[in-house]
Protein backbone atom coordinates (compact mmCIF):
# COMPACT_ATOMS: atom_id res chain seq x y z
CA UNK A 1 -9.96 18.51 15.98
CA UNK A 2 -9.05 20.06 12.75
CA UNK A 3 -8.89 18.46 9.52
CA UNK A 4 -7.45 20.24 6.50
CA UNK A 5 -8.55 19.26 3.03
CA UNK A 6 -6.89 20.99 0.02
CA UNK A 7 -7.39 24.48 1.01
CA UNK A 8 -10.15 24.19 3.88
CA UNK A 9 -9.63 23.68 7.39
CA UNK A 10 -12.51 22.14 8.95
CA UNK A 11 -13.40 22.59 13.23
CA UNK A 12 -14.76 19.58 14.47
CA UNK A 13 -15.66 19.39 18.37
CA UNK A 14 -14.32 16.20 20.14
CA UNK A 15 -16.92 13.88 20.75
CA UNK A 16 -17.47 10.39 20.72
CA UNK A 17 -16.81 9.54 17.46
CA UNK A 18 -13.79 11.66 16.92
CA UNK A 19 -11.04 8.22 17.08
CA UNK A 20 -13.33 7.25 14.20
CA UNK A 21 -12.91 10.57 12.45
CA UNK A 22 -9.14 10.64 13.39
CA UNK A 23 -9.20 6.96 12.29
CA UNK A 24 -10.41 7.54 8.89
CA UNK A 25 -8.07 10.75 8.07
CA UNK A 26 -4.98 9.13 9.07
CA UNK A 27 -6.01 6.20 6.73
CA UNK A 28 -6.74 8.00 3.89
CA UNK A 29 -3.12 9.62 3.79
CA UNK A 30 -0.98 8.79 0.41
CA UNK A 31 1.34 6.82 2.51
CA UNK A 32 -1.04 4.54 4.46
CA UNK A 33 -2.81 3.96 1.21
CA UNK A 34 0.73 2.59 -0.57
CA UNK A 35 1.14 0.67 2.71
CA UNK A 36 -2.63 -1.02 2.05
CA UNK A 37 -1.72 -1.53 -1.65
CA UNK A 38 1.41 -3.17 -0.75
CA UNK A 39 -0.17 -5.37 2.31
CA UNK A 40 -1.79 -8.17 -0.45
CA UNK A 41 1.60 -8.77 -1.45
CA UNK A 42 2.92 -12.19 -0.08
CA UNK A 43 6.57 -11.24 -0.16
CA UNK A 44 6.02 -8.03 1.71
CA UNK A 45 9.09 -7.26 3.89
CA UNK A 46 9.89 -4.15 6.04
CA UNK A 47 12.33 -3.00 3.82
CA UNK A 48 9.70 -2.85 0.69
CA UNK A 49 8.22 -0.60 2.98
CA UNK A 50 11.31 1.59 3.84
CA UNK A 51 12.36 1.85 -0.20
């Protein structure tokens, strides 16, 4: 798997805990942490998501 961050690529070899290393990049995206910000709101619809 590789992984870039800013400038860096970074090799890792697949091994057991690569779904939590996949996991954990994928969440720390900009738009899956708007998506987290927005998921304490009680009037969250699909659309707030979309605009």
């Amino acid at each position: 798997m590789i992984v870039k961050q800013k400038d860096i690529l970074k090799l890792y070899t697949v091994s057991d805990d690569y779904e939590y290393l996949l996991a954990k990049n994928v969440l720390s995206t900009e738009t899956m942490q708007i998506i987290s910000s927005m998921a304490d709101q009680d009037d969250l619809s699909s659309m707030s998501v979309i605009a």
